[in-house]
N, C-alpha and C. Protein backbone atom coordinates (compact mmCIF):
# COMPACT_ATOMS: atom_id res chain seq x y z
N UNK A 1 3.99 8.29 -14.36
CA UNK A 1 3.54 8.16 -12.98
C UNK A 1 4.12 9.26 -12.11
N UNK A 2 4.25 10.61 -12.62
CA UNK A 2 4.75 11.84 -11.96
C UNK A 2 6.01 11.16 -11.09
N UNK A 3 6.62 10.39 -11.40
CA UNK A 3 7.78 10.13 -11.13
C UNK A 3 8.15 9.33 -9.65
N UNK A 4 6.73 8.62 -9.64
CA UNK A 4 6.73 8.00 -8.00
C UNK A 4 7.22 6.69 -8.85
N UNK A 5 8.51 6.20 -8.01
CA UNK A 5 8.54 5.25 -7.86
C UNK A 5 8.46 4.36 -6.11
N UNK A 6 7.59 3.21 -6.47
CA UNK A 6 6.84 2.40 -5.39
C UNK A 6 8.32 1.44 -5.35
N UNK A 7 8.73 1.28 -3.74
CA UNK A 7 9.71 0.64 -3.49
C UNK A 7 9.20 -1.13 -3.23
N UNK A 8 9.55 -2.54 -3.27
CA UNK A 8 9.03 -3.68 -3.22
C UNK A 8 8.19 -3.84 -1.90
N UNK A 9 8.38 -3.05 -0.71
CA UNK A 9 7.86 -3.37 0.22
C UNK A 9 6.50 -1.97 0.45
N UNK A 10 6.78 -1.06 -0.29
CA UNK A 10 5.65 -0.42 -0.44
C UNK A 10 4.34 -0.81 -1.50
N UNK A 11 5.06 -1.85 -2.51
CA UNK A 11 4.41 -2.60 -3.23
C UNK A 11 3.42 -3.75 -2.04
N UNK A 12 4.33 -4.44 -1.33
CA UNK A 12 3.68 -5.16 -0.66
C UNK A 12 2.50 -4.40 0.30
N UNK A 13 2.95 -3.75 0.98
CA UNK A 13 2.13 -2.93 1.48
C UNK A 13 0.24 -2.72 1.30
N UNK A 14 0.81 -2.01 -0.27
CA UNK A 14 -0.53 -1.90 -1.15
C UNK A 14 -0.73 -3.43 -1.70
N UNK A 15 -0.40 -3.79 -1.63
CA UNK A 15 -1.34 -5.50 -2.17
C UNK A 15 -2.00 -5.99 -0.95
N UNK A 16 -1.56 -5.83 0.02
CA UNK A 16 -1.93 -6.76 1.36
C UNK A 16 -3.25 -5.33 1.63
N UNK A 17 -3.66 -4.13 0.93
CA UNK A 17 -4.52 -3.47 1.69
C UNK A 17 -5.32 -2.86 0.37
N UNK A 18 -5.14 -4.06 -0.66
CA UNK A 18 -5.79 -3.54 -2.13
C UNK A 18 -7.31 -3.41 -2.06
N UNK A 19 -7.74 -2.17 -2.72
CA UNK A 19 -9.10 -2.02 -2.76
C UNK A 19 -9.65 -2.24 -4.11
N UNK A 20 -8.80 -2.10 -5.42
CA UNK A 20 -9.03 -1.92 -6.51
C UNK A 20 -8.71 -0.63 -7.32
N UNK A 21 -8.70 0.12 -5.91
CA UNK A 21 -8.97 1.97 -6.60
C UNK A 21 -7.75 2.35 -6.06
N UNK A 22 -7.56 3.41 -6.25
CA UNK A 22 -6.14 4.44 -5.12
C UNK A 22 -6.46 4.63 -3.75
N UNK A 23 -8.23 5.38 -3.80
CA UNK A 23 -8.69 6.02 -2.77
C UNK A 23 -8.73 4.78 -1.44
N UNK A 24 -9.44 4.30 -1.91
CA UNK A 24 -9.77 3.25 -0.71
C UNK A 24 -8.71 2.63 0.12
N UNK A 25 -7.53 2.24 -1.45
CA UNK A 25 -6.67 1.08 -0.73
C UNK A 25 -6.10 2.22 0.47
N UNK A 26 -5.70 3.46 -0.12
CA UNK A 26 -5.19 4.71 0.95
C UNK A 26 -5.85 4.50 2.09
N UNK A 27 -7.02 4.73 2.53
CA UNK A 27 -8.17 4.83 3.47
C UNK A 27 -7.89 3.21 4.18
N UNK A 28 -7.79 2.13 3.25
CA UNK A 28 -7.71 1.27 4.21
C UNK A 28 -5.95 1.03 5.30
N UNK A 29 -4.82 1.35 4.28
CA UNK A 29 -3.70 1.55 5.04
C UNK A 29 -4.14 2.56 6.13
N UNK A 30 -4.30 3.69 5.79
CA UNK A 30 -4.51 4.93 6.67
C UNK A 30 -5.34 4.29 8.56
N UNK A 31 -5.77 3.51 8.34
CA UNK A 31 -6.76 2.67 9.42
C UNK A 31 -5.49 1.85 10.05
N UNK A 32 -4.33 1.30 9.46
CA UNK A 32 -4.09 0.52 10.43
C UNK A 32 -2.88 1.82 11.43
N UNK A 33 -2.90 2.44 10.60
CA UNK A 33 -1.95 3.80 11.42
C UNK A 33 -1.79 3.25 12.74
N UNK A 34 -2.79 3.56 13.74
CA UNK A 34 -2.45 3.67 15.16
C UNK A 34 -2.49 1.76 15.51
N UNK A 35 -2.44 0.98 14.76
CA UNK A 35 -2.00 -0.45 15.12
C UNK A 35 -0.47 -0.62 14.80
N UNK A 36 0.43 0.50 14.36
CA UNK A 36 1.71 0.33 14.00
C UNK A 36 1.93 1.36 14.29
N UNK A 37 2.13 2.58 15.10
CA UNK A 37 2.95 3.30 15.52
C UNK A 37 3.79 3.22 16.42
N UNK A 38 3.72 1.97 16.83
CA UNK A 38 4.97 1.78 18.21
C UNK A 38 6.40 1.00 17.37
N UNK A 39 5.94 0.50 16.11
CA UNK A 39 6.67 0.05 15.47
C UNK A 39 7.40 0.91 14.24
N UNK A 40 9.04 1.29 14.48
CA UNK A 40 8.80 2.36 13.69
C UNK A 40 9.04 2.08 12.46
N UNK A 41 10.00 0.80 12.22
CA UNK A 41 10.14 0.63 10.62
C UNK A 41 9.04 0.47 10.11
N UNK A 42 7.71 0.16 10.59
CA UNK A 42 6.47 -0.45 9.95
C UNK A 42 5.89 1.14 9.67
N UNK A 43 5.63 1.47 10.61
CA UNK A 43 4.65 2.94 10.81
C UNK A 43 5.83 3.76 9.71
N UNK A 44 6.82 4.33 9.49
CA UNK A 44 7.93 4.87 8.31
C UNK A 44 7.55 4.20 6.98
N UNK A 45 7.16 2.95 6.72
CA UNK A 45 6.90 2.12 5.44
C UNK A 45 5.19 2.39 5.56
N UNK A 46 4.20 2.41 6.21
CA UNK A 46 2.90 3.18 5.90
C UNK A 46 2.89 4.65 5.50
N UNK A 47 3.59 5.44 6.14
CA UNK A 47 3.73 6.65 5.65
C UNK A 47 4.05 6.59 4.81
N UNK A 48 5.05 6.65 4.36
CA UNK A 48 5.80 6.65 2.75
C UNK A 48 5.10 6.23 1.65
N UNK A 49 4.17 4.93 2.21
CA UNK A 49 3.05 4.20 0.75
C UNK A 49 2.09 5.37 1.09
N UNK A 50 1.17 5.53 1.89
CA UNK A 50 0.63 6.78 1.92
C UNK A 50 0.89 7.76 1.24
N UNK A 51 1.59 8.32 1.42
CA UNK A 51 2.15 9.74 0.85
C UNK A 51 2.57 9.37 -0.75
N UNK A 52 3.40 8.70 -1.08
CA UNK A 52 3.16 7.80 -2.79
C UNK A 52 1.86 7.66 -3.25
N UNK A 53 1.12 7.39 -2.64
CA UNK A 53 -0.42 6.89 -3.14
C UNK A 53 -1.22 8.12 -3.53
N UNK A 54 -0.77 9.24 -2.63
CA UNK A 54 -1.57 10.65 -2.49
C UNK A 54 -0.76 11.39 -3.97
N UNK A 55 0.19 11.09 -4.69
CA UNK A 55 1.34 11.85 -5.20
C UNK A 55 0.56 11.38 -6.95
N UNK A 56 0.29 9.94 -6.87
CA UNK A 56 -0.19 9.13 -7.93
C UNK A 56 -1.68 9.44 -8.46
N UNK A 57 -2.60 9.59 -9.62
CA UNK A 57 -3.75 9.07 -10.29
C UNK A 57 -4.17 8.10 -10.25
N UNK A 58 -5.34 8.16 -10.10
CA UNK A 58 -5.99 6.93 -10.17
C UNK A 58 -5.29 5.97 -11.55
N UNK A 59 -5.31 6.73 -12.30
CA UNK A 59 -4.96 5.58 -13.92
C UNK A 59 -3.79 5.42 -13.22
N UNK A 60 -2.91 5.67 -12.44
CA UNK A 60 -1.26 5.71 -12.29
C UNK A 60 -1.49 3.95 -11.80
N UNK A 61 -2.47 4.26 -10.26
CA UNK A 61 -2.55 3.18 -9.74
C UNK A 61 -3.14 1.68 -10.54
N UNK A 62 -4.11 1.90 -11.42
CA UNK A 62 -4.61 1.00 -12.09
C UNK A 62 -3.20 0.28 -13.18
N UNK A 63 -2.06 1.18 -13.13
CA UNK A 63 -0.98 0.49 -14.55
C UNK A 63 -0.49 -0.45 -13.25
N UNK A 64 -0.45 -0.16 -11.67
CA UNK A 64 0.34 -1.05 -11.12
C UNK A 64 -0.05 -2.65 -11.18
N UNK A 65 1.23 -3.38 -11.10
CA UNK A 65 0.39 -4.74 -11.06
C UNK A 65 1.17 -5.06 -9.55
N UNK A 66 -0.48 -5.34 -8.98
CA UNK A 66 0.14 -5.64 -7.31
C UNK A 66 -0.15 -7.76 -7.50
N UNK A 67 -0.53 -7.91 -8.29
CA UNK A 67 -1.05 -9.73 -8.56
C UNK A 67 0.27 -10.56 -8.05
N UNK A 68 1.54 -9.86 -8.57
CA UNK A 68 2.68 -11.04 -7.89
C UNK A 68 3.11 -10.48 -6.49
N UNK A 69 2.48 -9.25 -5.67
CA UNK A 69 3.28 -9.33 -5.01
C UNK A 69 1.94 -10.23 -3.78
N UNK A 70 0.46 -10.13 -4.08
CA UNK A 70 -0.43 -10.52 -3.13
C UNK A 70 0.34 -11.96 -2.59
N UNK A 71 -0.61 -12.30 -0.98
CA UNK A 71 -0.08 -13.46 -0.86
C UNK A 71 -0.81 -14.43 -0.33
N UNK A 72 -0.81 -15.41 -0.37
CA UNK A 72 -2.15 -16.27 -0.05
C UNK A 72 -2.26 -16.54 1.27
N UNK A 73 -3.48 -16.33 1.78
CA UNK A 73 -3.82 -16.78 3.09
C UNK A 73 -2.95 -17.93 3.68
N UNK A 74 -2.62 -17.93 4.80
CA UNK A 74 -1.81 -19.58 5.25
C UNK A 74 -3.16 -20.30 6.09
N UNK A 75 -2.95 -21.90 5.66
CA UNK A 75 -3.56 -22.39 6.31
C UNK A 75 -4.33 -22.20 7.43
N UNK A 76 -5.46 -22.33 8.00
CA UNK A 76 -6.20 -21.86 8.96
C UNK A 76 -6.75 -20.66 9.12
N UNK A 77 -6.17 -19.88 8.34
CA UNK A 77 -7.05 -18.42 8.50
C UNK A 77 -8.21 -18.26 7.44
């Protein structure tokens, strides 16, 4: 995996914005950008999965298993 290692909360990250592919899930983090830039630990932890995601292959992304980190809807939503 060219030597990216994905930290647990960049794991989470990409599960909560999984597309299936590399490209997309990227494209869909990349969107919430300007809903977290006032926040900086959040907006610092998008960048970083970003920039990991861009570093990785598609096959890189397909060995990840994001299944334990997804999380289930809570009640009412």
């Amino acid at each position: 995996m060219r030597n990216v290692k994905f930290e647990e909360n960049e794991l989470l990250v990409m599960a909560m914005f999984d597309a299936g592919n590399r490209r997309e899930t990227k494209e869909r983090i990349e969107e919430i950008i300007p809903h977290v830039e006032e926040d900086q630990e959040i907006y610092s932890l998008v960048l970083q999965t970003i920039e990991k995601l861009k570093r990785i292959t598609d096959m890189d992304y397909h060995r990840i298993d994001l299944e334990g980190y997804k999380q289930e809807p809570e009640d009412g939503e």
